[in-house]
PDB file of N, CA and C in Angstrom:
ATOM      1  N   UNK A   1     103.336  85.689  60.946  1.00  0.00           N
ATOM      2  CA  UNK A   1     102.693  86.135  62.159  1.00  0.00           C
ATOM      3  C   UNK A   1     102.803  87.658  62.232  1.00  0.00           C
ATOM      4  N   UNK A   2     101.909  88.174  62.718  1.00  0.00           N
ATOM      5  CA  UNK A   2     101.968  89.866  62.827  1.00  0.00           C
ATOM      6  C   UNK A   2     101.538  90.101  63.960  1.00  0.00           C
ATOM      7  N   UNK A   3     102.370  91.560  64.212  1.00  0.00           N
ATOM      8  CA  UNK A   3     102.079  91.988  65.816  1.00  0.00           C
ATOM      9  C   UNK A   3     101.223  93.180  65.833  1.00  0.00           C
ATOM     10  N   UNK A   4     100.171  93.126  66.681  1.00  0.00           N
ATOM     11  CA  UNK A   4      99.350  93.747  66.943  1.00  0.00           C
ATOM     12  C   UNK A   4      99.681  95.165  67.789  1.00  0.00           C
ATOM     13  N   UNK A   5      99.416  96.464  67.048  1.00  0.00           N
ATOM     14  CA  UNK A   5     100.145  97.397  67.845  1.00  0.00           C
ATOM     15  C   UNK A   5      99.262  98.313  68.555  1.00  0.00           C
ATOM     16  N   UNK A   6      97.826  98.018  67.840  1.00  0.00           N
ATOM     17  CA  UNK A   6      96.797  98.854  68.945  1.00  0.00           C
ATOM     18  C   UNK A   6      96.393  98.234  69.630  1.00  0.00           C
ATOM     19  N   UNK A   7      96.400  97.308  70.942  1.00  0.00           N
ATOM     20  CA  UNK A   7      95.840  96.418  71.565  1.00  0.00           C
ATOM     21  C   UNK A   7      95.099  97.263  72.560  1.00  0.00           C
ATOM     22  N   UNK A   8      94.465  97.048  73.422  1.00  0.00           N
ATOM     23  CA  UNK A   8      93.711  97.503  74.353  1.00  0.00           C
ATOM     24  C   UNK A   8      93.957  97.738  75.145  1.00  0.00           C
ATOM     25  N   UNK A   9      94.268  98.628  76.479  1.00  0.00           N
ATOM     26  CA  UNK A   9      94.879  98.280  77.678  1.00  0.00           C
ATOM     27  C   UNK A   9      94.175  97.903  78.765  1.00  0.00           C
ATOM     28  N   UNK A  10      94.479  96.605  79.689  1.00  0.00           N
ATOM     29  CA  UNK A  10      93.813  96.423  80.455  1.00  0.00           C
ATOM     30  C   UNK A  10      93.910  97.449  81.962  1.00  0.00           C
ATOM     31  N   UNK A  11      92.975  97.719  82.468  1.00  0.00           N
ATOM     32  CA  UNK A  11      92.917  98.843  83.509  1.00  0.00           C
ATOM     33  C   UNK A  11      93.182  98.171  84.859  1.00  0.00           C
ATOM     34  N   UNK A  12      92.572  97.186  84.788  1.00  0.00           N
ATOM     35  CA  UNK A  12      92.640  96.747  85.925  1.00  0.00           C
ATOM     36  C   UNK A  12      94.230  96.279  86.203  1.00  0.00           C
ATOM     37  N   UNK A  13      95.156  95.302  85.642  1.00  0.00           N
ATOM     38  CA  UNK A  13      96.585  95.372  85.538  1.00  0.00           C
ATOM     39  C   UNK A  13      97.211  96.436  85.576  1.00  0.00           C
ATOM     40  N   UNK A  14      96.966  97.464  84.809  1.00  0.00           N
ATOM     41  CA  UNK A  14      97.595  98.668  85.114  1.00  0.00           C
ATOM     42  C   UNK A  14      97.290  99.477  86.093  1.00  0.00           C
ATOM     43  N   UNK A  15      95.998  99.423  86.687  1.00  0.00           N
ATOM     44  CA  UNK A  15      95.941  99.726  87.785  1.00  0.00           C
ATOM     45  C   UNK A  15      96.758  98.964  89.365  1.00  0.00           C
ATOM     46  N   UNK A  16      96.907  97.857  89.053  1.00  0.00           N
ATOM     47  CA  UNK A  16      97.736  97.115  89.935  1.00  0.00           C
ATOM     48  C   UNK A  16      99.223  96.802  89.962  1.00  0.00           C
ATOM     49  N   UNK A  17      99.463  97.065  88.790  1.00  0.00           N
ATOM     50  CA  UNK A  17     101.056  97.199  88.713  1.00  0.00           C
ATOM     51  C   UNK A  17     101.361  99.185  89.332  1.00  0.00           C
ATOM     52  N   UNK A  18     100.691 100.062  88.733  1.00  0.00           N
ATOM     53  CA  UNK A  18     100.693 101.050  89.375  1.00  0.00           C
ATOM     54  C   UNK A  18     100.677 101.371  90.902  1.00  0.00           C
ATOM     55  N   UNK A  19      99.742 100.638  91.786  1.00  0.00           N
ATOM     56  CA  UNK A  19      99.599 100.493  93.132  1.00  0.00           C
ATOM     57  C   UNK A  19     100.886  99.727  93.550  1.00  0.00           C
ATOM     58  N   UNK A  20     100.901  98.729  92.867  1.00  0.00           N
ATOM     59  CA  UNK A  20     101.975  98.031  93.646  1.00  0.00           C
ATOM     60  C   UNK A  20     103.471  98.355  93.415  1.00  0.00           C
ATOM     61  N   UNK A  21     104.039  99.270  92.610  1.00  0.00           N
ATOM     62  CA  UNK A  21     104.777 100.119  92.325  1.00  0.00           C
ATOM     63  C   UNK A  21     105.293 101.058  93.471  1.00  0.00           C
ATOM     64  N   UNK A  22     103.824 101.683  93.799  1.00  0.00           N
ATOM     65  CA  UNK A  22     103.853 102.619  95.132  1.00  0.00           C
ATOM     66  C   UNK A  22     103.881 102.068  95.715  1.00  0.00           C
ATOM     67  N   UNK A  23     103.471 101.122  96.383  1.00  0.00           N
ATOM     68  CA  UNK A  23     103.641 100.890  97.732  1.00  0.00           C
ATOM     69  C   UNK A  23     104.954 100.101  98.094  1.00  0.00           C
ATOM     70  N   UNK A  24     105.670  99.617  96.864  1.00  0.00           N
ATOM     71  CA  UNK A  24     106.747  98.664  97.064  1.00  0.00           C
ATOM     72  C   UNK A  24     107.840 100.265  97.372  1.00  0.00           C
ATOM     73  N   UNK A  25     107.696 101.518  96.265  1.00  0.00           N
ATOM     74  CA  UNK A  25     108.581 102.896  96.778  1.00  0.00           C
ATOM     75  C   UNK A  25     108.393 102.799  98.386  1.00  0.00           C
ATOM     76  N   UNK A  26     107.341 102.931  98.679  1.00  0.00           N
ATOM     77  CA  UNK A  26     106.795 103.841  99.776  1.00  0.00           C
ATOM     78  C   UNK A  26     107.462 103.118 101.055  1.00  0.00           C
ATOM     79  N   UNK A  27     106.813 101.474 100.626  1.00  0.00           N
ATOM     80  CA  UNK A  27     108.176 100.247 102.096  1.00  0.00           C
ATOM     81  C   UNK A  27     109.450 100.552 101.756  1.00  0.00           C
ATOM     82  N   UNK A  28     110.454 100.804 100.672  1.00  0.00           N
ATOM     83  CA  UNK A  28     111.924 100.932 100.826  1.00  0.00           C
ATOM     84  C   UNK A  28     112.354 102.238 101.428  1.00  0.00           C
ATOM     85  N   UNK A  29     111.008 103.406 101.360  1.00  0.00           N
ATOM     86  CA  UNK A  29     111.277 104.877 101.646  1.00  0.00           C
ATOM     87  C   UNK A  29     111.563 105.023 103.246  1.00  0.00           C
ATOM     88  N   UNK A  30     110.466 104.142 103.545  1.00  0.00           N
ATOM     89  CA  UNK A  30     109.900 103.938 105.017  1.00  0.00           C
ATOM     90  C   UNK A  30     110.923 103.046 106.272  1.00  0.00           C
ATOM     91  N   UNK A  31     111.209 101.947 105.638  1.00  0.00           N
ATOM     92  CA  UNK A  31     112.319 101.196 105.863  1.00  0.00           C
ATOM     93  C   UNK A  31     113.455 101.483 106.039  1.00  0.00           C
ATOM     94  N   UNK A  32     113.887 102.668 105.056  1.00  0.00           N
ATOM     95  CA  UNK A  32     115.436 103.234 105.140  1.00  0.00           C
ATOM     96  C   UNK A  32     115.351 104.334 106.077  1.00  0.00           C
ATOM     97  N   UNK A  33     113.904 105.079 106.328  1.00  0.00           N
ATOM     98  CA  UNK A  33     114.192 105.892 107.117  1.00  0.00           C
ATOM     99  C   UNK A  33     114.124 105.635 108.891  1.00  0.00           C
ATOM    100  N   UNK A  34     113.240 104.202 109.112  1.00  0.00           N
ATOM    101  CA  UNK A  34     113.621 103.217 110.067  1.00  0.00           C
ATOM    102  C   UNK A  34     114.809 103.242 110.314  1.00  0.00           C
ATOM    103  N   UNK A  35     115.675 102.563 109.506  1.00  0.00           N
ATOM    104  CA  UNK A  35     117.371 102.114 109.689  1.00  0.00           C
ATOM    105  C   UNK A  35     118.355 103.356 109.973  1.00  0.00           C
ATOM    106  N   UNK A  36     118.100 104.476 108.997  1.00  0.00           N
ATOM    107  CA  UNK A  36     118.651 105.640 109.867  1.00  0.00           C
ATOM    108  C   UNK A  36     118.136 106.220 111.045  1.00  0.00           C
ATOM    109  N   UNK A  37     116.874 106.469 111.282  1.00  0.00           N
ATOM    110  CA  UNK A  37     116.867 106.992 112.882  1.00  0.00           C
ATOM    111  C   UNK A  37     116.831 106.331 113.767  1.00  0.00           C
ATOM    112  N   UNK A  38     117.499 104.739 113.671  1.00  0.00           N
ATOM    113  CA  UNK A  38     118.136 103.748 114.547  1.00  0.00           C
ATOM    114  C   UNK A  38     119.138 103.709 114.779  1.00  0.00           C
ATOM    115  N   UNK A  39     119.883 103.656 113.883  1.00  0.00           N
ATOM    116  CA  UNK A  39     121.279 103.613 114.094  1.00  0.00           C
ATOM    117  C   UNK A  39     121.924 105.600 114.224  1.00  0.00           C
ATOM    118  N   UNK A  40     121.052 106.475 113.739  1.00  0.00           N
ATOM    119  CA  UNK A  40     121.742 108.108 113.735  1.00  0.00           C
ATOM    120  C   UNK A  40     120.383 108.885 113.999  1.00  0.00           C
ATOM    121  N   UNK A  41     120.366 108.759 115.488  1.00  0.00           N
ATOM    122  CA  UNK A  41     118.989 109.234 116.166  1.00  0.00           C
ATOM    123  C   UNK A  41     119.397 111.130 116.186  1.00  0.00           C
ATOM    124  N   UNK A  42     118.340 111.653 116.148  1.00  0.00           N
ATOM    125  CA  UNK A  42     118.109 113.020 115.750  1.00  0.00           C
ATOM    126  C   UNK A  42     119.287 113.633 116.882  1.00  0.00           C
ATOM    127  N   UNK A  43     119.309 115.084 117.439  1.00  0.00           N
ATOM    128  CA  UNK A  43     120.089 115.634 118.286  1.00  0.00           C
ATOM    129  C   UNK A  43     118.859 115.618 119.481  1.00  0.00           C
ATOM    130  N   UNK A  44     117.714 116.265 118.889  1.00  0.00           N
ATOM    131  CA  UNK A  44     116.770 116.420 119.627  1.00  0.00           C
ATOM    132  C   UNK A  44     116.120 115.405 121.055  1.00  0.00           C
ATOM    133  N   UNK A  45     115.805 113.935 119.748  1.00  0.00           N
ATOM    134  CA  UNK A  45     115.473 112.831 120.484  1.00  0.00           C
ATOM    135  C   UNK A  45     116.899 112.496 121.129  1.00  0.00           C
ATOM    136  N   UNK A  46     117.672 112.438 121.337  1.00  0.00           N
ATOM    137  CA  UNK A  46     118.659 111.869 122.211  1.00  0.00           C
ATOM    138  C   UNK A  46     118.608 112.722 123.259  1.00  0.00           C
ATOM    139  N   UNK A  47     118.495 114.294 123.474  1.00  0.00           N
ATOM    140  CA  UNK A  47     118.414 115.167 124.592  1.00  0.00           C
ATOM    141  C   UNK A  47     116.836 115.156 124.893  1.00  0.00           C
ATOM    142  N   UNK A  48     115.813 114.400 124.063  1.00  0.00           N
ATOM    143  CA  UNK A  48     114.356 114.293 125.006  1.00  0.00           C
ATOM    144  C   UNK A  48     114.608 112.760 125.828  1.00  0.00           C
ATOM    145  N   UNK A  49     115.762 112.042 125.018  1.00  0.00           N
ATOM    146  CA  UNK A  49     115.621 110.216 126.269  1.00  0.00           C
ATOM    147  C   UNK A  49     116.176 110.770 126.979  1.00  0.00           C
ATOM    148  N   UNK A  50     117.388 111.663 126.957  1.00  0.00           N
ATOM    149  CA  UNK A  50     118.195 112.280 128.252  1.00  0.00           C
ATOM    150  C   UNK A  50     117.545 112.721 129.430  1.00  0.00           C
ATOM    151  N   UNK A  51     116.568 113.559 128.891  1.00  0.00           N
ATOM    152  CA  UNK A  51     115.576 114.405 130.152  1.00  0.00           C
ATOM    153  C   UNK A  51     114.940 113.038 130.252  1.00  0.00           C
ATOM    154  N   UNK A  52     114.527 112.569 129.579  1.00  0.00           N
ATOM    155  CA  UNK A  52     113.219 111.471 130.530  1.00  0.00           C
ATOM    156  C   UNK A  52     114.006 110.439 131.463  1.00  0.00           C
ATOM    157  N   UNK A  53     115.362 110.121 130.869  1.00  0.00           N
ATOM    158  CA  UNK A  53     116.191 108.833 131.965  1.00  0.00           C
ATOM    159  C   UNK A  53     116.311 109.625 133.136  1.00  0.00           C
ATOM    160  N   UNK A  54     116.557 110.507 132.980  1.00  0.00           N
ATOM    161  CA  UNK A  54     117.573 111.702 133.908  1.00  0.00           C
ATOM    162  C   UNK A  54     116.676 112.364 134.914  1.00  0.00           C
ATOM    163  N   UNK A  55     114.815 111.913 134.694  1.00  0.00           N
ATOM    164  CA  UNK A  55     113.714 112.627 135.873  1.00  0.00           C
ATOM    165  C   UNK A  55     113.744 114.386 135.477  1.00  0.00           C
ATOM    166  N   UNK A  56     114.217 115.046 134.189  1.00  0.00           N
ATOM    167  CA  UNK A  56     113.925 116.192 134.207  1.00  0.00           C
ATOM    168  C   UNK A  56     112.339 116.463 133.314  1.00  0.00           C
ATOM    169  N   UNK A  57     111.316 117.833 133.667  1.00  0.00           N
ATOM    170  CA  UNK A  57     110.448 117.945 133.451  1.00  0.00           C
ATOM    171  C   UNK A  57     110.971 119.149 132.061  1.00  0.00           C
ATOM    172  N   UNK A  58     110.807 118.720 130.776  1.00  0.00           N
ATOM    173  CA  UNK A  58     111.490 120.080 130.101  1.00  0.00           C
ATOM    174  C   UNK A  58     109.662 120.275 128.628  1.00  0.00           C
ATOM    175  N   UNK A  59     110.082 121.818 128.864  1.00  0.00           N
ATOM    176  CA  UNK A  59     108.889 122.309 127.782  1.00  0.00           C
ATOM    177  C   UNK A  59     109.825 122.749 126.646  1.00  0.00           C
ATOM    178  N   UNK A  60     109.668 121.959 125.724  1.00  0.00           N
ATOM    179  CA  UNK A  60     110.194 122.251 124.502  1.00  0.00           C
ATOM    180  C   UNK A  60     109.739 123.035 123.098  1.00  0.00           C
ATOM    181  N   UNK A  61     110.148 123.817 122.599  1.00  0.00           N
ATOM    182  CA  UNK A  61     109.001 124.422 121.555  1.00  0.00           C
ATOM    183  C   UNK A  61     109.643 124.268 120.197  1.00  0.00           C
ATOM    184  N   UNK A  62     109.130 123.829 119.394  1.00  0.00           N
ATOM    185  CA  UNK A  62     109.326 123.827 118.082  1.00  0.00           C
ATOM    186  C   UNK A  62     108.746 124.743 116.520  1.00  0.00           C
ATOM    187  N   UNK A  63     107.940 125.352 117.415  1.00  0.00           N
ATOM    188  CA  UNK A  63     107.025 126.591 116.854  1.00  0.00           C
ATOM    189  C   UNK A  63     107.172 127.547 117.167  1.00  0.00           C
ATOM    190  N   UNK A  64     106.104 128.853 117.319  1.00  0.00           N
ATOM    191  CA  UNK A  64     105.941 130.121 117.486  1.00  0.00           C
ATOM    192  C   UNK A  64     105.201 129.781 118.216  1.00  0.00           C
ATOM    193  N   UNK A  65     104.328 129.290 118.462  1.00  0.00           N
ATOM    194  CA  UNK A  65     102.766 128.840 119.068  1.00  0.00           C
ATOM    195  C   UNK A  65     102.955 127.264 119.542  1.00  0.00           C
ATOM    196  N   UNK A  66     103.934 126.546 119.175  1.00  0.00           N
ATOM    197  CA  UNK A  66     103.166 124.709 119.783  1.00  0.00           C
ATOM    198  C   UNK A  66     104.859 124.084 119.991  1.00  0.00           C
ATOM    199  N   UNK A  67     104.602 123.630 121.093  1.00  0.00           N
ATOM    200  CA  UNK A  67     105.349 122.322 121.796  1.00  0.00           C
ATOM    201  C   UNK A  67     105.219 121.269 122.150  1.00  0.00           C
ATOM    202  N   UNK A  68     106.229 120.858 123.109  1.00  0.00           N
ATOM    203  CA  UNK A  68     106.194 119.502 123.282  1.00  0.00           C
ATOM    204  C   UNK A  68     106.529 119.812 125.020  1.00  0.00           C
ATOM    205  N   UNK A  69     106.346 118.894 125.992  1.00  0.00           N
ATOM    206  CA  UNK A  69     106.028 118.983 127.595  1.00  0.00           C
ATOM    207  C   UNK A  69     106.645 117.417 127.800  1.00  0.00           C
ATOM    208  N   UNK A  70     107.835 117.047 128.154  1.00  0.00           N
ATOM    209  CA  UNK A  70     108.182 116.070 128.717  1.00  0.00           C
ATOM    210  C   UNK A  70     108.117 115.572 129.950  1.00  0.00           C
ATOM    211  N   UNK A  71     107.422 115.345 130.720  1.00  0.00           N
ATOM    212  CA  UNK A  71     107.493 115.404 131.777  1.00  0.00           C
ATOM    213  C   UNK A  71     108.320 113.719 132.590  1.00  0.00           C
ATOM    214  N   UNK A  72     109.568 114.058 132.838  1.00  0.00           N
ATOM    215  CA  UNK A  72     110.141 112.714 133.732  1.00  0.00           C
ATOM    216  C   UNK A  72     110.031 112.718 134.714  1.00  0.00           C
ATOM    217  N   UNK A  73     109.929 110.757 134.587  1.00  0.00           N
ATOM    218  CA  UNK A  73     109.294 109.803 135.699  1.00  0.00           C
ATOM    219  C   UNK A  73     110.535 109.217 136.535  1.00  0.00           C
ATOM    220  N   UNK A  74     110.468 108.984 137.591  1.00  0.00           N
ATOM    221  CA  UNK A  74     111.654 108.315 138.128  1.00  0.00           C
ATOM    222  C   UNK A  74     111.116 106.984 138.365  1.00  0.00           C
ATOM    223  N   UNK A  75     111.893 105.897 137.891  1.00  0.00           N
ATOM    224  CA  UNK A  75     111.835 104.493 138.713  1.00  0.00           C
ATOM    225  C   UNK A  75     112.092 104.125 139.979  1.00  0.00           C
ATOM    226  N   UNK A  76     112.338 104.861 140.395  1.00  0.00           N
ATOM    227  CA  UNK A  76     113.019 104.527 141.701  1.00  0.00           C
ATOM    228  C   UNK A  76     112.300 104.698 142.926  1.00  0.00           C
ATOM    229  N   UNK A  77     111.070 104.887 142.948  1.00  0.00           N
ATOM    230  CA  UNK A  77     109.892 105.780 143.777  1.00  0.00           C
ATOM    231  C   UNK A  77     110.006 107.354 144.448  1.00  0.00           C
ATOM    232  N   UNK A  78     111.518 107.973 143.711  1.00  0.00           N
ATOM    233  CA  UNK A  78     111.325 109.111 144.894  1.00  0.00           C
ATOM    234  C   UNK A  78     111.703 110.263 143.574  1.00  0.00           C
ATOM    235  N   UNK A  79     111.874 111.322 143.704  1.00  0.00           N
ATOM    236  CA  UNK A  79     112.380 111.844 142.260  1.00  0.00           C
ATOM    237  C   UNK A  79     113.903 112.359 142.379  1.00  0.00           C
ATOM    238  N   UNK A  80     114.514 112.651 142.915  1.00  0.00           N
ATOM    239  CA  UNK A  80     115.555 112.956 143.151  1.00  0.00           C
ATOM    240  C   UNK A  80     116.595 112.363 143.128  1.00  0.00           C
ATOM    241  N   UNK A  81     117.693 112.199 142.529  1.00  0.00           N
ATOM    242  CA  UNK A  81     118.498 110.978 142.634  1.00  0.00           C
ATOM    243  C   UNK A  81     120.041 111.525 142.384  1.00  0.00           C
ATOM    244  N   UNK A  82     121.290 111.166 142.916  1.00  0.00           N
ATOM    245  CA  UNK A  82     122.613 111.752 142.608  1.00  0.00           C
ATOM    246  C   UNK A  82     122.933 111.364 140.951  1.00  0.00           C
ATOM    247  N   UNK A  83     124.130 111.701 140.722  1.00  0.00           N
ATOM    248  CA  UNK A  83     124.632 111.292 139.462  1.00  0.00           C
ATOM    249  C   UNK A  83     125.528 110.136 139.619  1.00  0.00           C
ATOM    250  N   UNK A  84     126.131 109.765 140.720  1.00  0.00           N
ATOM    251  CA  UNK A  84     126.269 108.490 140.431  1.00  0.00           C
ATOM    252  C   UNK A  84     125.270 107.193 140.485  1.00  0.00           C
ATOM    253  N   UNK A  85     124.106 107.766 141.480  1.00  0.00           N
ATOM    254  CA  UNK A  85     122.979 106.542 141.180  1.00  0.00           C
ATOM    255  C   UNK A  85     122.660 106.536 139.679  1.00  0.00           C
ATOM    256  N   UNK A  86     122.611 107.440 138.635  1.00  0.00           N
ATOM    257  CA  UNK A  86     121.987 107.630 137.676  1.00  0.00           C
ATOM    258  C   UNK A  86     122.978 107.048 136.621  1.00  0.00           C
ATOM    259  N   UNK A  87     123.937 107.266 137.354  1.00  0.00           N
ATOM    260  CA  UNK A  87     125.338 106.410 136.016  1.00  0.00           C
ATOM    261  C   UNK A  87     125.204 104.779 136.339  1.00  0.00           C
ATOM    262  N   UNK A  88     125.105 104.267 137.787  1.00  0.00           N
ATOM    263  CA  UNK A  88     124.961 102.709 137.997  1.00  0.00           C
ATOM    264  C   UNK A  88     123.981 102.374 137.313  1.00  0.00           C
ATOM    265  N   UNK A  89     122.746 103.276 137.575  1.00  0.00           N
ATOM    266  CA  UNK A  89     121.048 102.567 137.085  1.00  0.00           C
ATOM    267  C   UNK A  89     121.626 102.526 134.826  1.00  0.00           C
ATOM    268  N   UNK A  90     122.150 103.501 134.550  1.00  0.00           N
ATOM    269  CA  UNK A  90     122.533 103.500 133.222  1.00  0.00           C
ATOM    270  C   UNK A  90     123.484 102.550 132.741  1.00  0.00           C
ATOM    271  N   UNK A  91     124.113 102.655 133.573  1.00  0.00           N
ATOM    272  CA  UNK A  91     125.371 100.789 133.439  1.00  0.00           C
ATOM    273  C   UNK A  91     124.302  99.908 133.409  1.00  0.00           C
ATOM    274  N   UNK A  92     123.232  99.409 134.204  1.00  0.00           N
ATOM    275  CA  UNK A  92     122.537  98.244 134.561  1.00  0.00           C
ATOM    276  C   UNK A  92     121.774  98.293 133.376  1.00  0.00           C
ATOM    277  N   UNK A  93     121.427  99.560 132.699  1.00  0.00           N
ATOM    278  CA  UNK A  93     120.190  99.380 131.747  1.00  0.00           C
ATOM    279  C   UNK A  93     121.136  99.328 130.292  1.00  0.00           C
ATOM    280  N   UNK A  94     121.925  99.456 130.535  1.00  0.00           N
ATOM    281  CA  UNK A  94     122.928  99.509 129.179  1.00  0.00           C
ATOM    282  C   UNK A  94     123.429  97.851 129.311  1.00  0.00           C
ATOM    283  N   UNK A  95     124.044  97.284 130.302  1.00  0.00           N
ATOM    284  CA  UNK A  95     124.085  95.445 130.266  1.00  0.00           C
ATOM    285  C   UNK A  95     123.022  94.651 130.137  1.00  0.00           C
ATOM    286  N   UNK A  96     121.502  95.412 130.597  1.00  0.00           N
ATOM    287  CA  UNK A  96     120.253  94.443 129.787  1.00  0.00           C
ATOM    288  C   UNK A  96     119.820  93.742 131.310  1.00  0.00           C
ATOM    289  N   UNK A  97     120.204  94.610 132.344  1.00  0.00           N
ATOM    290  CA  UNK A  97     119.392  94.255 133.657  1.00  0.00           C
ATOM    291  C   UNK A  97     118.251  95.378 134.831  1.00  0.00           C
ATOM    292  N   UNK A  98     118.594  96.449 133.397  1.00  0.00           N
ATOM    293  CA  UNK A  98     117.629  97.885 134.367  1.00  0.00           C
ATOM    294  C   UNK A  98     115.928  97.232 133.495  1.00  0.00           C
TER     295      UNK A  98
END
């Protein structure tokens, strides 16, 4: 028996093992970077949920020229609220009843 060493290559297989190559990188790339900014959220995003739990309106800039405009909402219908209402309402939403 003899092995054939110039064979042909099929394009279409190699075109699909190629694609599916990438895209199988691209879900583990994507995925891991899911799992870290879940569990080890930026500095940034933790002080933009801060202003938004907390009813503050903050303009943030990340450029020379372009930002970001948070503007917080209060649940509570009024905007103003002490810091201990804001620590109970954060207990309640931290036990899974806010």
């Amino acid at each position: 028996m003899t092995k054939r060493t110039n064979s042909e290559e099929n394009w279409v297989i190699f075109f699909f093992v190629s694609t599916l190559v990438m895209y199988v990188i691209a879900g583990v790339q994507y995925g891991g970077r899911y799992l870290i900014k879940k569990w080890f959220p930026l500095k940034n995003e933790e002080f933009t949920d801060l202003c938004s739990i907390s009813n503050i309106s903050v303009l943030l800039f990340d450029d020379s020229l372009g930002g970001y405009y948070i503007h917080g909402r209060s649940p509570y219908g009024y905007t103003e609220i002490s810091s201990e209402q804001l620590r109970r309402s954060l207990e309640q939403e931290a036990a899974g009843k806010g």
